[in-house]
C-alpha atoms as a PDB file:
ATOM      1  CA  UNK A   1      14.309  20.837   3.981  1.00  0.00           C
ATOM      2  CA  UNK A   2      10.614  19.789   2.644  1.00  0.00           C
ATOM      3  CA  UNK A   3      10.348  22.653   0.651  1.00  0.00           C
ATOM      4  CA  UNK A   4       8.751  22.735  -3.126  1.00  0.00           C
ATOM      5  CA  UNK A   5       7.537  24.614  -5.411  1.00  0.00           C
ATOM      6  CA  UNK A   6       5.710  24.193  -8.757  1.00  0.00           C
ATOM      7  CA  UNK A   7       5.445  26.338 -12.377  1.00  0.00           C
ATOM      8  CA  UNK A   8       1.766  25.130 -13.923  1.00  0.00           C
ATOM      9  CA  UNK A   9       0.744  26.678 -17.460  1.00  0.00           C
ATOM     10  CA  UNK A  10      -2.292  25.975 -19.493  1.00  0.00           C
ATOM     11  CA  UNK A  11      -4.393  27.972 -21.984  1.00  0.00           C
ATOM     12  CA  UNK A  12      -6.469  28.582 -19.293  1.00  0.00           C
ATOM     13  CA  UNK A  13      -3.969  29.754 -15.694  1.00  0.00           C
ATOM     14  CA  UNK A  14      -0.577  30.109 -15.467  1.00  0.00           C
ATOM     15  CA  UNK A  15       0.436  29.667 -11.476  1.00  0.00           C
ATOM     16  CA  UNK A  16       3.171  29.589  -9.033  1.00  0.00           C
ATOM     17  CA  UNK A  17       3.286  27.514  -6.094  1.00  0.00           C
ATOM     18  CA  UNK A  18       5.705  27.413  -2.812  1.00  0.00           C
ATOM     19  CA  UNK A  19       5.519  25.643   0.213  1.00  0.00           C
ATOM     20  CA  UNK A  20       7.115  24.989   3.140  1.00  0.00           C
ATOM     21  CA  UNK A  21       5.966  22.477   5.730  1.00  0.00           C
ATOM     22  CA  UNK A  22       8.353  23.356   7.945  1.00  0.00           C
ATOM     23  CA  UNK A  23       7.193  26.855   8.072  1.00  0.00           C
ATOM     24  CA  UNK A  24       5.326  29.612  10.300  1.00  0.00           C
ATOM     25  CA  UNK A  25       2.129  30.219   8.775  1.00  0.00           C
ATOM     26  CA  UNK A  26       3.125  32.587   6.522  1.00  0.00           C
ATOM     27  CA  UNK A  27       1.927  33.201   3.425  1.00  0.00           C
ATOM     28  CA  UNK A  28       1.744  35.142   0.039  1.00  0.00           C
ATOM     29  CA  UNK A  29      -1.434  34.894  -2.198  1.00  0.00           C
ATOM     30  CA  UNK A  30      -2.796  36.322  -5.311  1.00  0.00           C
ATOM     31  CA  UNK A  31      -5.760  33.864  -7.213  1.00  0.00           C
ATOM     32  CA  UNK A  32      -8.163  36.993  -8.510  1.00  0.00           C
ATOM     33  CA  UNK A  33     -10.738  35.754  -6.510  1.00  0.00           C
ATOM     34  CA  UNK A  34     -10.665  37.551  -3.298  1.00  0.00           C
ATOM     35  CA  UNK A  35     -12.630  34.997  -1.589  1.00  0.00           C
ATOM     36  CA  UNK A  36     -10.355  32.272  -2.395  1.00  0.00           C
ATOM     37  CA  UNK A  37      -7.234  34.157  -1.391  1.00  0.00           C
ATOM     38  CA  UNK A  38      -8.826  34.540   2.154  1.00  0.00           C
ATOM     39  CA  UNK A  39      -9.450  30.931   2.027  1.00  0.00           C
ATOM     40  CA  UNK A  40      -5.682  29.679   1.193  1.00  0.00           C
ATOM     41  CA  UNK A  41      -4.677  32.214   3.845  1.00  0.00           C
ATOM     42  CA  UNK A  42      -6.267  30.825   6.354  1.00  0.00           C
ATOM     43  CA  UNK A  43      -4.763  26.993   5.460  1.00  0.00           C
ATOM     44  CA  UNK A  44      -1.264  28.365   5.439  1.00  0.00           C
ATOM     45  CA  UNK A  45      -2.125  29.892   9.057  1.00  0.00           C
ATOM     46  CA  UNK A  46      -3.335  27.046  10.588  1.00  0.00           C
ATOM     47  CA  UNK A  47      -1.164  24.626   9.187  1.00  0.00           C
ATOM     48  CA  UNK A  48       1.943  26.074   9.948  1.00  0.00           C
ATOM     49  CA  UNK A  49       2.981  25.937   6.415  1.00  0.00           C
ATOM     50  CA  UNK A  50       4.329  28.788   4.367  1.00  0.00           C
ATOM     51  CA  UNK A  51       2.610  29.221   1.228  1.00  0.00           C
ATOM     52  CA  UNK A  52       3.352  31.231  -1.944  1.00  0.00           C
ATOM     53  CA  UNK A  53       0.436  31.103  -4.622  1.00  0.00           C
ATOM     54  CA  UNK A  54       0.071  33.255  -7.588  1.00  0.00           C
ATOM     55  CA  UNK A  55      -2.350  32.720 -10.182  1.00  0.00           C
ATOM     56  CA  UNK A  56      -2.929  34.506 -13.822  1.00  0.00           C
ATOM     57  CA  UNK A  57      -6.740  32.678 -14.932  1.00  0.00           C
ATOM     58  CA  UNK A  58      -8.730  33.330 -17.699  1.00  0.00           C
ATOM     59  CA  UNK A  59     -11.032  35.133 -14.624  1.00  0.00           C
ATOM     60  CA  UNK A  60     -13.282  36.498 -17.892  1.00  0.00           C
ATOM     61  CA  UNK A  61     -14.665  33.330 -18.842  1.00  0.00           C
ATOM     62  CA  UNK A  62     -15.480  32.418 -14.582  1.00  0.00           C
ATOM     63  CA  UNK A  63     -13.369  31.037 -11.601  1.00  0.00           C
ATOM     64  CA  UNK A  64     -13.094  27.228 -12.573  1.00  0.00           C
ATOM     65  CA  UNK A  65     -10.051  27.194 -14.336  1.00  0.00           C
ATOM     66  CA  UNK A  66      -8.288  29.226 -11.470  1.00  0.00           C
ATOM     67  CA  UNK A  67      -9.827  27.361  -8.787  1.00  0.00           C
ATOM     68  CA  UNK A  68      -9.207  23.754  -9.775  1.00  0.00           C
ATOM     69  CA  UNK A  69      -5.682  24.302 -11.090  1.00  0.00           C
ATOM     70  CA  UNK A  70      -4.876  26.214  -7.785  1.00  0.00           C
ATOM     71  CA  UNK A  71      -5.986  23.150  -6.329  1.00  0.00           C
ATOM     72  CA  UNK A  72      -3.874  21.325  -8.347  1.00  0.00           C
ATOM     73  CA  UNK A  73      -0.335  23.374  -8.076  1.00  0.00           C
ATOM     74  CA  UNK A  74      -0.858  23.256  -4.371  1.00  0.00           C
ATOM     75  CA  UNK A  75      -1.538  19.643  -4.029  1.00  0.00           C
ATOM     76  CA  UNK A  76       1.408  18.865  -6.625  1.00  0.00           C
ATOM     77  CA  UNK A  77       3.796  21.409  -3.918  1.00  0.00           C
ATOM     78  CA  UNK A  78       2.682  19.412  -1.501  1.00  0.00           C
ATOM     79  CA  UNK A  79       3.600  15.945  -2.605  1.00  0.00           C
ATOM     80  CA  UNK A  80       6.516  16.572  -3.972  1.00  0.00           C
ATOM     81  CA  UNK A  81       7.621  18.524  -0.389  1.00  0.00           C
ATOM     82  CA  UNK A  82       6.833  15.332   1.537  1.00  0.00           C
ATOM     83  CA  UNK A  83       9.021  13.275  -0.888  1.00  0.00           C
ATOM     84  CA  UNK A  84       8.894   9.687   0.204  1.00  0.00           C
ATOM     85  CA  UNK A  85       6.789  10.249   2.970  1.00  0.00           C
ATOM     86  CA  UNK A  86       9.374   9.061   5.555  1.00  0.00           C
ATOM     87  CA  UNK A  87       9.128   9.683   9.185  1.00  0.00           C
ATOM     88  CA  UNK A  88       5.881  11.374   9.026  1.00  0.00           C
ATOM     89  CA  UNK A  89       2.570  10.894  11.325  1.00  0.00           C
ATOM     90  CA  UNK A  90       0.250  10.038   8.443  1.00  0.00           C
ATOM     91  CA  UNK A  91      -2.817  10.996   9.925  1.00  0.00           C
ATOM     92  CA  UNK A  92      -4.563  14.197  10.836  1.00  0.00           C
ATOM     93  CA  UNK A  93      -8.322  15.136  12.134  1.00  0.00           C
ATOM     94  CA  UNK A  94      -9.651  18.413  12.872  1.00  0.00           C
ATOM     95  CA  UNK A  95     -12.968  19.419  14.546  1.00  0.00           C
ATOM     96  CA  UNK A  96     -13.225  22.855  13.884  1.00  0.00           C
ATOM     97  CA  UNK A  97     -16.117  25.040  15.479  1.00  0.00           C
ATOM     98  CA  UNK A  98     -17.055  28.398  14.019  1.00  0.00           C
ATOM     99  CA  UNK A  99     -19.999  30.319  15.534  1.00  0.00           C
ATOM    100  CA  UNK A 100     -22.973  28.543  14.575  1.00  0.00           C
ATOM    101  CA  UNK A 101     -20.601  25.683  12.346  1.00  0.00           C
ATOM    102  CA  UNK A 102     -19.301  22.474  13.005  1.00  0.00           C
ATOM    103  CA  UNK A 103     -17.084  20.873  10.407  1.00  0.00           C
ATOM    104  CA  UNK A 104     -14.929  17.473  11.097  1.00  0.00           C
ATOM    105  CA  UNK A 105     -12.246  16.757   8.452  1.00  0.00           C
ATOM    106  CA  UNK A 106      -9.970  13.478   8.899  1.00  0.00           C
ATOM    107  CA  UNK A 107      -7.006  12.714   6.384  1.00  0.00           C
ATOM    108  CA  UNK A 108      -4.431  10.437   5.420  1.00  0.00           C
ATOM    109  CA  UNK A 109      -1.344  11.402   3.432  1.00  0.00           C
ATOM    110  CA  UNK A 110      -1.447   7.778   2.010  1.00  0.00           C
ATOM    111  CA  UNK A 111      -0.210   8.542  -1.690  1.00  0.00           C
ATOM    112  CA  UNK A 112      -4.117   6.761  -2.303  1.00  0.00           C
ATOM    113  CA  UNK A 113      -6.168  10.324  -3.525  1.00  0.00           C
ATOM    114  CA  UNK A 114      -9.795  10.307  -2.609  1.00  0.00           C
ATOM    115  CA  UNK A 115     -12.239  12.934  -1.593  1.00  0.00           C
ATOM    116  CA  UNK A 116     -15.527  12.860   0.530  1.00  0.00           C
ATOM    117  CA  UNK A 117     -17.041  15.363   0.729  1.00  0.00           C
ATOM    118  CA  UNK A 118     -20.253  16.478   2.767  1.00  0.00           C
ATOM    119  CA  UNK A 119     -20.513  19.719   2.606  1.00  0.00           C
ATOM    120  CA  UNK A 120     -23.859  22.148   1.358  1.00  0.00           C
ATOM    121  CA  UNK A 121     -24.674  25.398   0.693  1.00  0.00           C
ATOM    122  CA  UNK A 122     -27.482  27.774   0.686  1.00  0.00           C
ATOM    123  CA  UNK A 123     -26.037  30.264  -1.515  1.00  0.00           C
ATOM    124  CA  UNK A 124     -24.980  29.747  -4.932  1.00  0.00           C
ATOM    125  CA  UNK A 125     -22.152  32.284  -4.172  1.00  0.00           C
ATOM    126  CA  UNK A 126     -19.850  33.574  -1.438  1.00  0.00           C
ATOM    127  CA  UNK A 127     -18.178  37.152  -3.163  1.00  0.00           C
ATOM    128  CA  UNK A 128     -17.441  36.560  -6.472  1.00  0.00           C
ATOM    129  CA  UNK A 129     -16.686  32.704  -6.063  1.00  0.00           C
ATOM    130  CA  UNK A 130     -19.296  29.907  -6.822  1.00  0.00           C
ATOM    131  CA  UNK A 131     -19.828  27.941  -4.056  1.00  0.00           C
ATOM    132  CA  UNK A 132     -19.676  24.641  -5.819  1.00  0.00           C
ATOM    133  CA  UNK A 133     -16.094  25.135  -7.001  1.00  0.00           C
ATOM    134  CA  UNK A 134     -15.139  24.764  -3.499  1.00  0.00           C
ATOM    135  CA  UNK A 135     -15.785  20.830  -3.983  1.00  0.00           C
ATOM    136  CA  UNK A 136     -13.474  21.480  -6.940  1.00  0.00           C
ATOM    137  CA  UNK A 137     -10.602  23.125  -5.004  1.00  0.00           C
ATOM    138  CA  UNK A 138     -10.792  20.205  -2.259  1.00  0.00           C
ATOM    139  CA  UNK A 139     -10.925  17.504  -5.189  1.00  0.00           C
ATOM    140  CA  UNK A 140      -7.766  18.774  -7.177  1.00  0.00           C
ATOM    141  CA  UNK A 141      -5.783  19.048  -4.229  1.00  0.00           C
ATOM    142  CA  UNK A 142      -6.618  15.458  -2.674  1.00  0.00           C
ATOM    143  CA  UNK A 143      -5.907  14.594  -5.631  1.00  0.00           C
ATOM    144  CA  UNK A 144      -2.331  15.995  -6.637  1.00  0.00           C
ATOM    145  CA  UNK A 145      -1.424  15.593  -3.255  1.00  0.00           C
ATOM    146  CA  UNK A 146      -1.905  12.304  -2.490  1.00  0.00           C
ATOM    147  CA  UNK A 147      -4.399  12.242   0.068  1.00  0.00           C
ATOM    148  CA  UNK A 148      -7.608  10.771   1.282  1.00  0.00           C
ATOM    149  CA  UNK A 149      -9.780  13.340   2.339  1.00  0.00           C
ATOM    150  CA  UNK A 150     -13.280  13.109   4.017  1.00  0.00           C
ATOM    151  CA  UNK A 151     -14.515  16.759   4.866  1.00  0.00           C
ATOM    152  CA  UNK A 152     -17.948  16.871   6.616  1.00  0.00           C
ATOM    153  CA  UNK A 153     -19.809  20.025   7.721  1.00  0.00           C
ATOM    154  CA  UNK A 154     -22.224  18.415  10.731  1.00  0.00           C
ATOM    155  CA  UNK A 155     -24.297  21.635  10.794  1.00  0.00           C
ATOM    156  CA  UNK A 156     -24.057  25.371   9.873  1.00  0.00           C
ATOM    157  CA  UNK A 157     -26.144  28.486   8.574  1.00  0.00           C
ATOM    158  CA  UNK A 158     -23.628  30.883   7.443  1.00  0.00           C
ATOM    159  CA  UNK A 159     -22.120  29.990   3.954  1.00  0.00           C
ATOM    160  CA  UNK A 160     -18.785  31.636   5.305  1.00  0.00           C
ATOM    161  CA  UNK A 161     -18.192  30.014   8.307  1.00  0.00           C
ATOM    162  CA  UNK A 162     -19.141  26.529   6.634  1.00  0.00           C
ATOM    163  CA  UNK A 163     -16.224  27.190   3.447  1.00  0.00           C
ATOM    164  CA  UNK A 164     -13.932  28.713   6.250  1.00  0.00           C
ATOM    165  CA  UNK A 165     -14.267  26.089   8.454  1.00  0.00           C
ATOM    166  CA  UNK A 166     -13.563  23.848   6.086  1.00  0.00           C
ATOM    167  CA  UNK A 167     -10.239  25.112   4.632  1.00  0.00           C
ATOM    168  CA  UNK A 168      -9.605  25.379   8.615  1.00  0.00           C
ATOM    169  CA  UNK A 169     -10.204  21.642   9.295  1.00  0.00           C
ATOM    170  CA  UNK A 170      -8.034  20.948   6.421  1.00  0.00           C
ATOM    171  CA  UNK A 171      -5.165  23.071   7.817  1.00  0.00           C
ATOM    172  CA  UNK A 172      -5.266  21.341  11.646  1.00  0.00           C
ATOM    173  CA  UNK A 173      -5.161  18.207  10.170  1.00  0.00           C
ATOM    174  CA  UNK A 174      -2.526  18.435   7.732  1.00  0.00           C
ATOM    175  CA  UNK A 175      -0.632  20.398  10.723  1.00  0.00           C
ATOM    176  CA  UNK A 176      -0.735  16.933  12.196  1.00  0.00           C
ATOM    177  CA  UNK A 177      -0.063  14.699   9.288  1.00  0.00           C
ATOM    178  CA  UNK A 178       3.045  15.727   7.955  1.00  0.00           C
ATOM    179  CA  UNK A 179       4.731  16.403  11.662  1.00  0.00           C
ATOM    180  CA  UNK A 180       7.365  14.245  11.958  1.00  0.00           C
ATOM    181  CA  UNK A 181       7.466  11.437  14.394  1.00  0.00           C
ATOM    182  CA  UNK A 182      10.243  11.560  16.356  1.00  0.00           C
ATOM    183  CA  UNK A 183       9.941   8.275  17.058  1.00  0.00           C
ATOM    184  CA  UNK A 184       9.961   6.854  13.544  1.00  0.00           C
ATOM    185  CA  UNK A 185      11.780   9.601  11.847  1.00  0.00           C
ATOM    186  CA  UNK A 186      13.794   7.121   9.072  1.00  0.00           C
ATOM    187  CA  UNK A 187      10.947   5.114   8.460  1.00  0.00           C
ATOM    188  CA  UNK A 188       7.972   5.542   5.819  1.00  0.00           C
ATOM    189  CA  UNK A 189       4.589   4.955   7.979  1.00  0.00           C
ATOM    190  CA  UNK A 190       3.289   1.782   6.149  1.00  0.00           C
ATOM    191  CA  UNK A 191       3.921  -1.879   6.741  1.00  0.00           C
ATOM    192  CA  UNK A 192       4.134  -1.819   2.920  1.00  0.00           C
ATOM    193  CA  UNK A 193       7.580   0.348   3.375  1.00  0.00           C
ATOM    194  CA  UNK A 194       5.907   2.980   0.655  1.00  0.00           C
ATOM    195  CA  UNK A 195       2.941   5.145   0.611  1.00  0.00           C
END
């Protein structure tokens, strides 16, 4: 069963995170920020894996705090669900249209955390979220999780469909990363014999 899930308390959040990559796309999520929610929705949908996320932030002061650390309990969920790693395809790419929006996102669940990210906005907000703390969700949870993440938007008007896209690409290729290969089940994907 790669299931986990992950208590995180600071001064500044308190949060709950669940996951199940063996899941359905179902999911149960409560950040405050009604933007963000719709955006972690969408990743569990696409990716096939269940995801529980609540989130108490100090929302008063603004949404960093409880967008990072989201970013972080998630990532940390999904580490510790893959475990060693073992049996799983690694790698995972997405080209995700969306209207007017083309977004590529390639990653590899190599235990070696690094974030590119190409992605820009027109707006300095999307609801009641800051667009640049999107680069700060996507950091944390490369991060925590143990992947290196390029995320690219190619082209794109609509501040929406570039963020959804986005969390969309992520989801397809994670969907394809931790899959496991039937063919290499017992084995960790690395000539090293650890990621």
């Amino acid at each position: 069963m790669r299931r986990a899930q992950v208590d995180r308390t600071t001064n500044e959040t308190k949060i709950f995170a669940a996951v199940d990559l063996d899941g359905s796309g179902s999911y149960k999520v409560s950040t405050g920020l009604g933007f963000l929610d719709h955006m972690i929705e969408q990743l569990s949908r696409h990716s096939l894996i269940d995801i529980e996320l609540t989130v108490e932030g100090d929302l008063h002061i603004d949404g960093h705090h409880t967008t990072e650390d989201s970013g972080i309990a998630l990532g940390q969920a999904l580490a510790q669900a893959l475990s060693d790693r073992k049996g799983i395809v690694r790698y995972g790419d997405a080209m995700i249209p969306m209207d007017e929006t083309l977004t590529r996102v390639a990653l590899d669940l190599s235990n070696r955390p690094y974030l590119i990210w190409k992605v820009d906005f027109t707006r300095d907000k999307l609801g009641e979220m800051d667009t640049e703390l999107f680069r700060e969700w996507f950091q944390a949870f490369a991060q925590h999780a143990g992947l290196t993440l390029h995320v690219e938007t190619l082209y794109g008007l609509n501040n929406h469909h570039i963020v959804e896209s986005c969390y969309k690409g992520l989801a397809r290729a994670l969907r394809a990363a931790v899959e496991i290969d039937p063919r290499k089940a017992d084995q960790v994907p690395s000539t090293k014999g650890l990621l």
